[in-house]
N, C-alpha and C. Protein backbone atom coordinates (compact mmCIF):
# COMPACT_ATOMS: atom_id res chain seq x y z
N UNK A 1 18.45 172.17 149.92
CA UNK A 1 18.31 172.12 148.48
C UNK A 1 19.67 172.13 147.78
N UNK A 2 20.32 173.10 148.35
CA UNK A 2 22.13 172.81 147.43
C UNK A 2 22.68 171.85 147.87
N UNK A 3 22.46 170.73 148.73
CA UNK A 3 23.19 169.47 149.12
C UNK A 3 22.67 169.06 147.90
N UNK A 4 20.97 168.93 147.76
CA UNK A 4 20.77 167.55 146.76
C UNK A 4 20.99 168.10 145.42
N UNK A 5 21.10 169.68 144.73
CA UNK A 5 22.12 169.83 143.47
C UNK A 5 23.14 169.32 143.45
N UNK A 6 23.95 169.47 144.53
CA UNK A 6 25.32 169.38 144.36
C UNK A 6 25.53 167.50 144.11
N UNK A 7 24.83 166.73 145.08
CA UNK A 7 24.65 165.61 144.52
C UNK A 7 24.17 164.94 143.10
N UNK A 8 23.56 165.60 143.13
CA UNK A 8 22.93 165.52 141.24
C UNK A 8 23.73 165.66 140.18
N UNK A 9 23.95 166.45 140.74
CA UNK A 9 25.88 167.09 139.47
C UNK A 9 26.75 166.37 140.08
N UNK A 10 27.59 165.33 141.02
CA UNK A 10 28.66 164.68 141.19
C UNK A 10 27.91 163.81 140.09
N UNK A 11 26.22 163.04 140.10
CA UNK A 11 26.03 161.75 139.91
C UNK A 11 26.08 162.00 138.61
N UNK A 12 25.70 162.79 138.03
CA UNK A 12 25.87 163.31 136.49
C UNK A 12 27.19 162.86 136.18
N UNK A 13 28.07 163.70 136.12
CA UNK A 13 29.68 163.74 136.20
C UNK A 13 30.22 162.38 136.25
N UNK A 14 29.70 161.70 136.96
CA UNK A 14 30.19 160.41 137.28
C UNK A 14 29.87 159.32 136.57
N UNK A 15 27.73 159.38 135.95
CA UNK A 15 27.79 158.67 134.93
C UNK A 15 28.54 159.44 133.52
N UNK A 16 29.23 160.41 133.61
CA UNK A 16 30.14 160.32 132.28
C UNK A 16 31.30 160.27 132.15
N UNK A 17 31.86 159.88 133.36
CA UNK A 17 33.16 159.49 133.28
C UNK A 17 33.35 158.05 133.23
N UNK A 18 32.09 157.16 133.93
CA UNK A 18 32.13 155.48 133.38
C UNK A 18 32.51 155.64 131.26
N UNK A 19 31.85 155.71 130.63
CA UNK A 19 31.95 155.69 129.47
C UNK A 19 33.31 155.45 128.71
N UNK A 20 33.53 156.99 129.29
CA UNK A 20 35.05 157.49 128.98
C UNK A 20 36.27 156.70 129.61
N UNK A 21 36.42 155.82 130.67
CA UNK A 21 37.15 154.77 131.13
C UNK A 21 36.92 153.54 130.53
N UNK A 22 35.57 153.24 130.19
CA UNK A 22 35.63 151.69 129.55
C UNK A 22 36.61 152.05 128.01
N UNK A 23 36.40 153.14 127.32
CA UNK A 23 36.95 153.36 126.04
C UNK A 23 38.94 153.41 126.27
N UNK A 24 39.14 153.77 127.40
CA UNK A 24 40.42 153.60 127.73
C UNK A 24 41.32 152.50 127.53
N UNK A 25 40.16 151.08 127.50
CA UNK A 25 40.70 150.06 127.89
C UNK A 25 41.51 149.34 126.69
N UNK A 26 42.72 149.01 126.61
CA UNK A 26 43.77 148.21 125.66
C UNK A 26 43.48 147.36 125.26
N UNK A 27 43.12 147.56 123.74
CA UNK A 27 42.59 145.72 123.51
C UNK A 27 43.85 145.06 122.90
N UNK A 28 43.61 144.00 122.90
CA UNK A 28 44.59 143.14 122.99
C UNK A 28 46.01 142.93 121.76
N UNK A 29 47.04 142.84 121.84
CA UNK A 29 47.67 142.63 120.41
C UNK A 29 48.31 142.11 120.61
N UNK A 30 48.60 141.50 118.92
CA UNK A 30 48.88 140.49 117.82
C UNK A 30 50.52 140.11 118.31
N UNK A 31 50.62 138.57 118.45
CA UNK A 31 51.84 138.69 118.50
C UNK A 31 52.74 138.82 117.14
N UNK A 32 54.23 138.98 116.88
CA UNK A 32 54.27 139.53 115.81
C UNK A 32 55.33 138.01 115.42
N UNK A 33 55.61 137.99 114.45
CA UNK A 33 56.08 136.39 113.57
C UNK A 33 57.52 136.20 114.63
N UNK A 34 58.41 137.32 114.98
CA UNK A 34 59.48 136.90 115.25
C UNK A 34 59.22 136.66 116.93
N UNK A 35 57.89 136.88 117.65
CA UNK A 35 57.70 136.77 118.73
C UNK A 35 57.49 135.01 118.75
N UNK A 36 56.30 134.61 117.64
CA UNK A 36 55.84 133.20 117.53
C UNK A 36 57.08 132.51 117.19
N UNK A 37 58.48 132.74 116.50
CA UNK A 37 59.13 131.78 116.18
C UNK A 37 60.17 131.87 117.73
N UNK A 38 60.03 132.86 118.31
CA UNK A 38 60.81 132.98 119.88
C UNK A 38 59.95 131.82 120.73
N UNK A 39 58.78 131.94 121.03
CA UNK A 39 58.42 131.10 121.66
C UNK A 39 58.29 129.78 121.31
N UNK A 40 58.42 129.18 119.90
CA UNK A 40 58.24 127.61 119.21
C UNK A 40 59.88 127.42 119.68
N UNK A 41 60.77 127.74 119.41
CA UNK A 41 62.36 128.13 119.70
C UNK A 41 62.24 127.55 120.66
N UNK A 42 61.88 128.14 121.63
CA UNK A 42 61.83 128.05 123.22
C UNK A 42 61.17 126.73 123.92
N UNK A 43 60.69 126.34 123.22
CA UNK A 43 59.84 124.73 123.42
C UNK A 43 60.41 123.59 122.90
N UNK A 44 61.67 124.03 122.16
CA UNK A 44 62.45 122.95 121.66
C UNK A 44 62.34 122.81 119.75
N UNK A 45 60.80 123.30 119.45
CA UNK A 45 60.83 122.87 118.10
C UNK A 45 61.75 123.98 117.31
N UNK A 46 62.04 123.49 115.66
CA UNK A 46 63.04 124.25 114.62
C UNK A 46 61.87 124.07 113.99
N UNK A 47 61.77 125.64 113.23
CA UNK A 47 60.59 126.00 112.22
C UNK A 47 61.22 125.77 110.77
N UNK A 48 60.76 125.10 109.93
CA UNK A 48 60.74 125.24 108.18
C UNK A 48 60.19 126.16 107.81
N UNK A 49 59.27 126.72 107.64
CA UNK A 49 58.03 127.51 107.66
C UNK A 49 57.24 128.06 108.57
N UNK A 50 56.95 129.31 108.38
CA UNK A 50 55.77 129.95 109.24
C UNK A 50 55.07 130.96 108.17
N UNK A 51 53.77 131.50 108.36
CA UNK A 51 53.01 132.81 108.11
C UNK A 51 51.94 132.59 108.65
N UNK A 52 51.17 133.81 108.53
CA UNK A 52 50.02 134.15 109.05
C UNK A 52 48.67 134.16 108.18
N UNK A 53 47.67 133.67 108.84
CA UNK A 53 47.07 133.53 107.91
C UNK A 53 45.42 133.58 108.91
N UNK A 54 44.86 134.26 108.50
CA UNK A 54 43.09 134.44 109.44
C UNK A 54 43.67 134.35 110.50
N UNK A 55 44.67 135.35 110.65
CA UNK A 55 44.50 135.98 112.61
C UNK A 55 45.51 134.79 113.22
N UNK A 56 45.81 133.58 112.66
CA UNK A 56 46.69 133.03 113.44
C UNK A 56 47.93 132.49 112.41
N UNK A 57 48.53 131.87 112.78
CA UNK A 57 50.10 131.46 112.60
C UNK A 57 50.04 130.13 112.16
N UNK A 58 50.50 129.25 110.82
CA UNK A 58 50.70 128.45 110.48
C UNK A 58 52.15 128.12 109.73
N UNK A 59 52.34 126.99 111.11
CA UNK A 59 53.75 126.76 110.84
C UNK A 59 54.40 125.23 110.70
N UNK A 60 55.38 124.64 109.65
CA UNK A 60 55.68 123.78 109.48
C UNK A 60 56.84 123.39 110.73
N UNK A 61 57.03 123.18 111.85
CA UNK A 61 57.71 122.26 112.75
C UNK A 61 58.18 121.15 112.33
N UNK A 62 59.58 121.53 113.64
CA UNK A 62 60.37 119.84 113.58
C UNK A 62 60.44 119.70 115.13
N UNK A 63 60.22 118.93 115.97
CA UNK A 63 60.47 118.77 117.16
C UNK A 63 61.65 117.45 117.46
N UNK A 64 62.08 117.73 118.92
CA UNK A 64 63.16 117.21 119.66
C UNK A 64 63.51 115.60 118.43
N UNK A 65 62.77 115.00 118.42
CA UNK A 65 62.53 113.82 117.97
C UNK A 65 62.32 113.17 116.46
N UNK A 66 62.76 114.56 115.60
CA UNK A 66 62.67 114.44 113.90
C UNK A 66 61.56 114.40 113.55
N UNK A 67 60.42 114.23 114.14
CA UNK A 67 59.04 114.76 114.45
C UNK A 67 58.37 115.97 113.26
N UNK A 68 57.89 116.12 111.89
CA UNK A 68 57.45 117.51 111.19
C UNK A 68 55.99 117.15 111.50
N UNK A 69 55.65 118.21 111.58
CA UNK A 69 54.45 118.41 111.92
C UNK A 69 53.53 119.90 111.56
N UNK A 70 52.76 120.24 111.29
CA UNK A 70 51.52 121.77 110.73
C UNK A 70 51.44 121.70 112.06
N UNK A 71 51.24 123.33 112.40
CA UNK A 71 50.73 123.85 113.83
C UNK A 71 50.53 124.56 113.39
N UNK A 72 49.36 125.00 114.51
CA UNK A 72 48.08 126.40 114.04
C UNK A 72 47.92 126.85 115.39
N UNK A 73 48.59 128.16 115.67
CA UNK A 73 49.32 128.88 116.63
C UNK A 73 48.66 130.48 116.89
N UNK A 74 47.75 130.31 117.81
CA UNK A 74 46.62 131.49 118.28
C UNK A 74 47.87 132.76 117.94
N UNK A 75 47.45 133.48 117.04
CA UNK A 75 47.76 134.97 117.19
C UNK A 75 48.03 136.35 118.10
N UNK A 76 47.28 135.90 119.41
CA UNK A 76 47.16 136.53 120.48
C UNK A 76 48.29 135.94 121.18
N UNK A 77 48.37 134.77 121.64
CA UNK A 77 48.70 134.51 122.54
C UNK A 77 49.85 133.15 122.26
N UNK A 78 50.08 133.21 121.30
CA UNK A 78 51.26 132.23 121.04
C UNK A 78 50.80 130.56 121.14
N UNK A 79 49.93 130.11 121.70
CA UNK A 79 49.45 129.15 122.43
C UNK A 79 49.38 128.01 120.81
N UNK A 80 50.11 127.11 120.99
CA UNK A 80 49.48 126.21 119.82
C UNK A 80 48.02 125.24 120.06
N UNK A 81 47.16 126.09 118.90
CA UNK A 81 45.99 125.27 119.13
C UNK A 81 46.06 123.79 118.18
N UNK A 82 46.65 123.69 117.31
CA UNK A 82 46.44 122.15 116.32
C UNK A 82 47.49 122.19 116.07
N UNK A 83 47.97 120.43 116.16
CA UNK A 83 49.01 119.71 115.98
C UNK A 83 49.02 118.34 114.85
N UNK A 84 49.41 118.53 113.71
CA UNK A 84 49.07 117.69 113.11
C UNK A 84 50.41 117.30 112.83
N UNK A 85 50.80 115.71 112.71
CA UNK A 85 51.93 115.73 112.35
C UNK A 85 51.96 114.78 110.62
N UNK A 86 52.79 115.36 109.54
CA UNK A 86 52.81 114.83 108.82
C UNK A 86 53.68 113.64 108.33
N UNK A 87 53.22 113.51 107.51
CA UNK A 87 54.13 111.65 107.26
C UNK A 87 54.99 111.78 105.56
């Protein structure tokens, strides 16, 4: 009989420590403006403009090639999602 308490109370214990580990977990963050103009830098383009705007980054670019162009630049993760180039 005290084996299967003692089991009962690890399994207890144990479903309440799942809980308390998922809440541990780091959610994700924002890169910050001088991070996004490090990485556009780094790809070759020169920024005119940048800000933020609904969670992501909108920025006026010039690339290698005299090239201006709007980019719309994931917030998380630097990643340019839209490339539009203007005329």
């Amino acid at each position: 009989m005290r084996t299967m308490t003692t089991g009962l109370l690890a399994a207890g214990l144990f479903a309440f420590a799942l809980p308390a580990q998922a809440e541990t977990t780091k959610a994700p963050t924002r890169k910050t403006l001088e991070q996004v103009v490090t990485d556009l830098s780094a790809k070759g383009y020169t920024i005119r403009e940048i800000e933020m705007d609904d969670g992501h980054f909108e920025a006026k670019i010039v690339d290698a090639k005299s090239v201006v162009s709007e980019a719309k630049i994931d917030g998380y993760t630097g990643e340019i999602l839209r490339l539009e180039r203007e005329d």
